[in-house]
Every structure is written in C-alpha cells, then in structure tokens.
PDB file of N, CA and C in Angstrom:
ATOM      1  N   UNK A   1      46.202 -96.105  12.510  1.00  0.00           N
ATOM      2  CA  UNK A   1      46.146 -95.735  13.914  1.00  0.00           C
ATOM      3  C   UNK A   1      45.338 -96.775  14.671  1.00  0.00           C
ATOM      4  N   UNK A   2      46.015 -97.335  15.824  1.00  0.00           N
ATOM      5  CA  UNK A   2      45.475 -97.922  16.512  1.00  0.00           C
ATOM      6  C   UNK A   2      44.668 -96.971  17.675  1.00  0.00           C
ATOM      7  N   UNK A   3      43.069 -97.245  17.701  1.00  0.00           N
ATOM      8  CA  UNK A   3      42.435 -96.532  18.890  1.00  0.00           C
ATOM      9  C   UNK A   3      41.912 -97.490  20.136  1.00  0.00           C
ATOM     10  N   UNK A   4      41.988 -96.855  21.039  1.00  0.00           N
ATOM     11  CA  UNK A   4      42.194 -97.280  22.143  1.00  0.00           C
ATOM     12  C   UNK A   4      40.480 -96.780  22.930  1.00  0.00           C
ATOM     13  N   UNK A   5      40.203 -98.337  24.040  1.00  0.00           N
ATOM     14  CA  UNK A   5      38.935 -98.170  24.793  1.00  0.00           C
ATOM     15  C   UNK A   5      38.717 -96.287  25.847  1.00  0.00           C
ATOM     16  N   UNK A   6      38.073 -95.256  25.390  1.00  0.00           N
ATOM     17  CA  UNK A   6      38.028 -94.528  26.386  1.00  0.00           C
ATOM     18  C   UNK A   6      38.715 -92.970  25.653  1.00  0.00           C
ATOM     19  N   UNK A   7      39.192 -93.574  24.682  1.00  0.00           N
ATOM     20  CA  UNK A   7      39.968 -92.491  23.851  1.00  0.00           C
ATOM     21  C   UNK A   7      38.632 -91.111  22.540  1.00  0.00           C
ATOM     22  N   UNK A   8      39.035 -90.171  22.530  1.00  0.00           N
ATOM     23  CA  UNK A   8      38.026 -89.109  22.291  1.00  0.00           C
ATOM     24  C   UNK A   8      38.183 -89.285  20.497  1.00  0.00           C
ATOM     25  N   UNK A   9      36.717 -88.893  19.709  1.00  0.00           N
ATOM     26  CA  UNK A   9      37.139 -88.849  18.386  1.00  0.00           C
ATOM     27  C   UNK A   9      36.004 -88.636  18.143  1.00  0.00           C
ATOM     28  N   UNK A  10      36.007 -88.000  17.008  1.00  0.00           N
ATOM     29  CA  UNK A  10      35.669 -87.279  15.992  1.00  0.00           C
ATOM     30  C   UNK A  10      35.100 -88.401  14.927  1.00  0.00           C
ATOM     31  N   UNK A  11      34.127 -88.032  14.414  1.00  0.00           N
ATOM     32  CA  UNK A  11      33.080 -88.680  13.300  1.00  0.00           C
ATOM     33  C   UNK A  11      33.590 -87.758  11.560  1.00  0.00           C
ATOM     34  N   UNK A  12      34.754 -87.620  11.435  1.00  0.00           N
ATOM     35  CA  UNK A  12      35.049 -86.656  10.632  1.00  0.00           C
ATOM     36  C   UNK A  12      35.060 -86.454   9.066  1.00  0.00           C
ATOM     37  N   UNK A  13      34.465 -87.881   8.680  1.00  0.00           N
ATOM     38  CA  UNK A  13      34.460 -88.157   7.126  1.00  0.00           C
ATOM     39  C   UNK A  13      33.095 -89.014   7.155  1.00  0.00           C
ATOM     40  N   UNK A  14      32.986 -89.469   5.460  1.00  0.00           N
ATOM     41  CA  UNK A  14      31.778 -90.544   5.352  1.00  0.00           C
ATOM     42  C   UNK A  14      33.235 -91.554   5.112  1.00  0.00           C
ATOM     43  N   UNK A  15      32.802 -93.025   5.339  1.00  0.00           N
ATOM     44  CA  UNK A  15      33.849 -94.294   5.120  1.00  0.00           C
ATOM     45  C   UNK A  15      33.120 -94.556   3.711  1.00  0.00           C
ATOM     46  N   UNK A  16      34.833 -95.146   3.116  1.00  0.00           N
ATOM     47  CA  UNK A  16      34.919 -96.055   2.002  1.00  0.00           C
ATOM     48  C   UNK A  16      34.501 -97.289   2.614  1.00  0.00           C
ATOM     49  N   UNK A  17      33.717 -97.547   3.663  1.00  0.00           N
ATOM     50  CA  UNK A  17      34.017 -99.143   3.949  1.00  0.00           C
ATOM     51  C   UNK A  17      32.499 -99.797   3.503  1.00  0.00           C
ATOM     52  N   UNK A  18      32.146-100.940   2.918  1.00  0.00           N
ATOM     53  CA  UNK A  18      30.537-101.406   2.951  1.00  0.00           C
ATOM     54  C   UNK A  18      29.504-101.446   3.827  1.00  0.00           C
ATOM     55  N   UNK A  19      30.256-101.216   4.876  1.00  0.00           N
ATOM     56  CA  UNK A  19      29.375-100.849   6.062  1.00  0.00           C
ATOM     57  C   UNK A  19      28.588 -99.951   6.473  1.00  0.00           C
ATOM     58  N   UNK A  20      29.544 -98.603   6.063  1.00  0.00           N
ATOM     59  CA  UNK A  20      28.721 -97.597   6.006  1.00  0.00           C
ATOM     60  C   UNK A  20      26.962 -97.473   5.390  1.00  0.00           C
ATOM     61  N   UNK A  21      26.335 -97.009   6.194  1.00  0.00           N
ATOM     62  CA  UNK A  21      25.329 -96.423   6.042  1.00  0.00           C
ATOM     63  C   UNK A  21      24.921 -94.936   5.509  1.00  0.00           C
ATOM     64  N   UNK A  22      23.747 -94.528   4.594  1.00  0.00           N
ATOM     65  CA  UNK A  22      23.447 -93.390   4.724  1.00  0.00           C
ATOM     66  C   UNK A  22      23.048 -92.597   5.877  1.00  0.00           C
ATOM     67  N   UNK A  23      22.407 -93.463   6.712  1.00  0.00           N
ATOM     68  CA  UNK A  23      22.071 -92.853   7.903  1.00  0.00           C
ATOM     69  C   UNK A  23      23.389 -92.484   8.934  1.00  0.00           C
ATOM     70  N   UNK A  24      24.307 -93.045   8.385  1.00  0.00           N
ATOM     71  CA  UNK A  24      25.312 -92.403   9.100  1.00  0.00           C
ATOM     72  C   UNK A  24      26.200 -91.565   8.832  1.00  0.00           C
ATOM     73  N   UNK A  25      25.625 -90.511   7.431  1.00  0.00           N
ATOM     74  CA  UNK A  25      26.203 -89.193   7.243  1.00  0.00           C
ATOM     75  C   UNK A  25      25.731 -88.826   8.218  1.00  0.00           C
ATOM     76  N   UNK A  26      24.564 -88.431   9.318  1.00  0.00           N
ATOM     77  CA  UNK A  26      24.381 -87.843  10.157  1.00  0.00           C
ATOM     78  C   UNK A  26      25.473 -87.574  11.230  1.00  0.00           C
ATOM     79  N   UNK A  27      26.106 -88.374  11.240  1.00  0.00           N
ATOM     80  CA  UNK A  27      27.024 -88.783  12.092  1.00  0.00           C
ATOM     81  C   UNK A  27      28.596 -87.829  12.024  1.00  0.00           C
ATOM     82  N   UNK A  28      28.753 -87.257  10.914  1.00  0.00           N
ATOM     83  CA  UNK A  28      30.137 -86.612  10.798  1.00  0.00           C
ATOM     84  C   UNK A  28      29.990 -85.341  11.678  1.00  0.00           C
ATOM     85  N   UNK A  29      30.685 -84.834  12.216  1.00  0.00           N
ATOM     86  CA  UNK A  29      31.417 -83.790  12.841  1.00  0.00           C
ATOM     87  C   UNK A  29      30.734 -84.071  14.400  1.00  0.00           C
ATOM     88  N   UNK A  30      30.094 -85.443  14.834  1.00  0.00           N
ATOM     89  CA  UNK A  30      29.503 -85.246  16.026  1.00  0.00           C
ATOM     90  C   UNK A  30      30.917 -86.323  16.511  1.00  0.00           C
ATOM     91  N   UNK A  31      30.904 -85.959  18.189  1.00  0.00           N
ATOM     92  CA  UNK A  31      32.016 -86.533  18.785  1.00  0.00           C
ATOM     93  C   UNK A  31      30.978 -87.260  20.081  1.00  0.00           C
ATOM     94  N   UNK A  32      32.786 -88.101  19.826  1.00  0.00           N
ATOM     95  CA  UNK A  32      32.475 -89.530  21.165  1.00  0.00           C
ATOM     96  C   UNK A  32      33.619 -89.759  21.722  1.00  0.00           C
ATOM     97  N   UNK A  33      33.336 -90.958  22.205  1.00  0.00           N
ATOM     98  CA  UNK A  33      34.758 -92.226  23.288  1.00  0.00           C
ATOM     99  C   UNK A  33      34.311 -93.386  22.829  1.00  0.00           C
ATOM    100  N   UNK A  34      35.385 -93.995  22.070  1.00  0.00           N
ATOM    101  CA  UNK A  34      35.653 -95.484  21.548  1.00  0.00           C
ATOM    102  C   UNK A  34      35.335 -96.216  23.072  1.00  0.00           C
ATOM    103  N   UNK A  35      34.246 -97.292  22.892  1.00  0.00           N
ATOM    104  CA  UNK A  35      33.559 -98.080  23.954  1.00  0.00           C
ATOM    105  C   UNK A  35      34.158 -99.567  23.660  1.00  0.00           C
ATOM    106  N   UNK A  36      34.590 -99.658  22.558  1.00  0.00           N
ATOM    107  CA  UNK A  36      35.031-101.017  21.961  1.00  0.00           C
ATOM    108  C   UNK A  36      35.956-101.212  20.872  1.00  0.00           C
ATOM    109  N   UNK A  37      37.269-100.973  21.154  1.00  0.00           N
ATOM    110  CA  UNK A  37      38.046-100.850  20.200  1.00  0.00           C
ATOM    111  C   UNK A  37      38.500-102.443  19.192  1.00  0.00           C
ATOM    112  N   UNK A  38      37.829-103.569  19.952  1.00  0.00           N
ATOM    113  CA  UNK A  38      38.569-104.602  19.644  1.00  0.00           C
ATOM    114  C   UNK A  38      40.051-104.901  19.137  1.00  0.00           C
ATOM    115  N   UNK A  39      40.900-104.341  20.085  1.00  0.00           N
ATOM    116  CA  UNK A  39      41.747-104.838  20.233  1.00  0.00           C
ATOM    117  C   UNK A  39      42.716-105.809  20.030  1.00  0.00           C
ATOM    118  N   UNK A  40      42.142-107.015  20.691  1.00  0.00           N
ATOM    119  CA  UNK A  40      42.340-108.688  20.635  1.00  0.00           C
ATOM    120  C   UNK A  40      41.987-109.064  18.860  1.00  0.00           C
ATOM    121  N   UNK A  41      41.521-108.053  18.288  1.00  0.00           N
ATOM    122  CA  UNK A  41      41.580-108.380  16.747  1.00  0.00           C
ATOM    123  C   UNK A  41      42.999-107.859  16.392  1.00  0.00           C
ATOM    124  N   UNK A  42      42.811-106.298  16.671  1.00  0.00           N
ATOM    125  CA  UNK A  42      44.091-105.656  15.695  1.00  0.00           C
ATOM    126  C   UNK A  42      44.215-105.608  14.484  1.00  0.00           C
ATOM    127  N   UNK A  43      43.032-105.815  13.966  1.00  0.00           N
ATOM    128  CA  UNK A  43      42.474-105.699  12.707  1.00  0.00           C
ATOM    129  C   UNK A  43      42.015-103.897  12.110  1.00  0.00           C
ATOM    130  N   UNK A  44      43.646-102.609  11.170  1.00  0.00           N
ATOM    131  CA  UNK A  44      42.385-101.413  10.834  1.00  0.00           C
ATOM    132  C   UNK A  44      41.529-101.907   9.997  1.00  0.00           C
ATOM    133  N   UNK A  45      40.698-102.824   9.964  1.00  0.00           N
ATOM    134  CA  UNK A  45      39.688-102.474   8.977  1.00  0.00           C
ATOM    135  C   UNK A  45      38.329-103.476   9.776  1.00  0.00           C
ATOM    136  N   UNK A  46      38.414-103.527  10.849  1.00  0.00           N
ATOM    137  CA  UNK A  46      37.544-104.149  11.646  1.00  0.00           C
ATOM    138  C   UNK A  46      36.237-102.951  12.486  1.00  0.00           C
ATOM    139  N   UNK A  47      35.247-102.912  12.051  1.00  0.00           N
ATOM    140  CA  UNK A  47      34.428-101.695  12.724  1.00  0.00           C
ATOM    141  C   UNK A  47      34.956-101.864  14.278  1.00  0.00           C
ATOM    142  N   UNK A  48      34.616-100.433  15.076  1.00  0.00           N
ATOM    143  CA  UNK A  48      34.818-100.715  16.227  1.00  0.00           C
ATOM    144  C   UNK A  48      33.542 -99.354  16.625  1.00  0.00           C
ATOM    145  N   UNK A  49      33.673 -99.895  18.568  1.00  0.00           N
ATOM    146  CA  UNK A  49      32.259 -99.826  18.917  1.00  0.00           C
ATOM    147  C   UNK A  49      32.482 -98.152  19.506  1.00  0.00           C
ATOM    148  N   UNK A  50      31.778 -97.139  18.795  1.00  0.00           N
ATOM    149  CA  UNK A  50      32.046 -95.702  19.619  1.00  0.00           C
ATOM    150  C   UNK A  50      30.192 -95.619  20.223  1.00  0.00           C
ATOM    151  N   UNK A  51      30.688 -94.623  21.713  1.00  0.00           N
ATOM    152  CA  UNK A  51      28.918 -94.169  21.788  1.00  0.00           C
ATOM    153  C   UNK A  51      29.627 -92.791  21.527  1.00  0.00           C
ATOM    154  N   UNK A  52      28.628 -91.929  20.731  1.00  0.00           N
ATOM    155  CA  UNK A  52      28.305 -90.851  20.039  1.00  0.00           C
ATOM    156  C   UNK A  52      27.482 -89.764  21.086  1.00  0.00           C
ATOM    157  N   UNK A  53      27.967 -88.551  21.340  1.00  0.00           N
ATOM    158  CA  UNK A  53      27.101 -88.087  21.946  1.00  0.00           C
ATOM    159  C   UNK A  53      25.777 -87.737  21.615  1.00  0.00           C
ATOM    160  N   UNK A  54      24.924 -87.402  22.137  1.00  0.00           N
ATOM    161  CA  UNK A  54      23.158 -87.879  21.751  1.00  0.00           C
ATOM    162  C   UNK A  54      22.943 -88.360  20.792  1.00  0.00           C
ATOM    163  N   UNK A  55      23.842 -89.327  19.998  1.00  0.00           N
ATOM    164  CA  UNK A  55      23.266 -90.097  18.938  1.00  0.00           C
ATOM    165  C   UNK A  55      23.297 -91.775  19.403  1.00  0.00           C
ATOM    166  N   UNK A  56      23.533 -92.200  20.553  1.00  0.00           N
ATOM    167  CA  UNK A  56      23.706 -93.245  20.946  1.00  0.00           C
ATOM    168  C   UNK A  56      25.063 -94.078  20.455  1.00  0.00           C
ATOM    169  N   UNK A  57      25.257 -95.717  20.731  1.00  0.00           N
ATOM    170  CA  UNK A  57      26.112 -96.255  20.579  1.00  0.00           C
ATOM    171  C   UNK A  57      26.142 -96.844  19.216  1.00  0.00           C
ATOM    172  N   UNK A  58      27.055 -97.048  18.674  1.00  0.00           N
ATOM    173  CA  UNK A  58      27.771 -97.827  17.287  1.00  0.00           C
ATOM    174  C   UNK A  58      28.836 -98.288  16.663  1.00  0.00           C
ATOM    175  N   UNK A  59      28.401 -99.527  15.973  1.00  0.00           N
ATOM    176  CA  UNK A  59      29.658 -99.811  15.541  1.00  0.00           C
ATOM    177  C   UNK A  59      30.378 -99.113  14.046  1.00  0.00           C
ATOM    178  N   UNK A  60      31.150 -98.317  14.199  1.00  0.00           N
ATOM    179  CA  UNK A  60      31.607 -97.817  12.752  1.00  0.00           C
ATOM    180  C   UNK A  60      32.879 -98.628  12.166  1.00  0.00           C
ATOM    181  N   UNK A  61      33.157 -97.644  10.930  1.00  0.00           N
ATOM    182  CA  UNK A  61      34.308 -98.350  10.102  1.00  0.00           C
ATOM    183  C   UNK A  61      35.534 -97.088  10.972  1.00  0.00           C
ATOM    184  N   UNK A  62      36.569 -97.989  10.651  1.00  0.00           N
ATOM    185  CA  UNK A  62      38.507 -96.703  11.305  1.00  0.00           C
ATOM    186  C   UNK A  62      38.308 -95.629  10.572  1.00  0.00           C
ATOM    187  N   UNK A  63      37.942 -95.800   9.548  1.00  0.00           N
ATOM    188  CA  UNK A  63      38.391 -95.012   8.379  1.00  0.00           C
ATOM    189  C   UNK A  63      37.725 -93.305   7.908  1.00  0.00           C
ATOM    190  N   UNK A  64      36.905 -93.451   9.165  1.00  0.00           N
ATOM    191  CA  UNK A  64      35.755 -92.201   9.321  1.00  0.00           C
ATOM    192  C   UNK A  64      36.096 -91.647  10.619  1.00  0.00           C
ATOM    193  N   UNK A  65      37.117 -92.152  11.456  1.00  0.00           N
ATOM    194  CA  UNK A  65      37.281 -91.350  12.921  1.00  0.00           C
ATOM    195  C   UNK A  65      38.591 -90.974  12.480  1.00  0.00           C
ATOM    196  N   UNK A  66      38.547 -90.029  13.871  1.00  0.00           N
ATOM    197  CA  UNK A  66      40.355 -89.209  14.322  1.00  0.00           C
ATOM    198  C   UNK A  66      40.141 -89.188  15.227  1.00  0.00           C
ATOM    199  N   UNK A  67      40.925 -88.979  15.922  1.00  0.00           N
ATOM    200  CA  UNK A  67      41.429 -88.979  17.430  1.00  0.00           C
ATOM    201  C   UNK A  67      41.236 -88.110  17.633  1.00  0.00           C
ATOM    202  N   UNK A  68      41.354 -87.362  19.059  1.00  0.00           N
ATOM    203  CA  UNK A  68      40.838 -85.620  19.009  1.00  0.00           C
ATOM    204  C   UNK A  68      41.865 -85.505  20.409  1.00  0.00           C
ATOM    205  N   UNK A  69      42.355 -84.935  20.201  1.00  0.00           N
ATOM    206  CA  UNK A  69      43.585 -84.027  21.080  1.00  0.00           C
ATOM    207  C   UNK A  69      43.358 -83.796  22.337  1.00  0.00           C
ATOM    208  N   UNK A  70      43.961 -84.335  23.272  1.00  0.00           N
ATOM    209  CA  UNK A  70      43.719 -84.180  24.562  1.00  0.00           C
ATOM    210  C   UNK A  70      44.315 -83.259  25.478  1.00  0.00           C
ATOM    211  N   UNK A  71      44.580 -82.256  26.364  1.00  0.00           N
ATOM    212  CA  UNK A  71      45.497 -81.428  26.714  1.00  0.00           C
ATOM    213  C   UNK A  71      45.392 -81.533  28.283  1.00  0.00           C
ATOM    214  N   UNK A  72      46.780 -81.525  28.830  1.00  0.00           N
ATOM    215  CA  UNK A  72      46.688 -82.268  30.224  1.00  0.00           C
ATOM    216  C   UNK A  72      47.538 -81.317  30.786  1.00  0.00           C
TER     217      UNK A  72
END
C-alpha cells in the first residue's frame, strides 16, 4: 500500500523492520496522519514520517501502519 501525505492510520503491529525500536511498542494502537510519506522514493520499505497523537512526530517502518477508514 502506497500511503499518502494527510491520510489517517493506525500504529497497529510491532515492525519486522531494523528500525524498529522498543520504545516504539508504545506506539501500537495509538493513531495519526502520515506528515511525510516520501513519495518521490516509492520505496514500501522506506520509513515514512507520521505525527502520532500526543506522542509527537516520527519516522516509522510501512509495515506497522494501516490506513484507517474514512467515511464521507
């Protein structure tokens, strides 16, 4: 899945990726908006930049978000 700047998601797993941190089990089931999807890479396995609600901004791994359903 490609995610997109502004788009809603979910912190919903720990990542297989090396990046991951322990400090960022804290992080599962809290939600955000992708601030930096890098794009111009198009790279899934490139972290990209979410801010987290009251946990501030970060860069995570794809492989730990979902998208979260929007209804219009």
């Amino acid at each position: 899945m490609q995610f997109r700047r502004g788009q809603k998601i979910e912190v919903y797993q720990t990542s297989k990726d090396e990046a991951w941190e322990s400090y960022m089990d804290d992080f599962i089931g809290c939600h955000g908006i992708i601030t930096d999807p890098d794009t111009a890479i198009n790279d899934p396995d490139a972290l990209i930049e979410v801010s987290l609600q009251g946990m501030g901004t970060h860069r995570l791994p794809q492989d730990c978000l979902r998208a979260l359903e929007t209804h219009t």
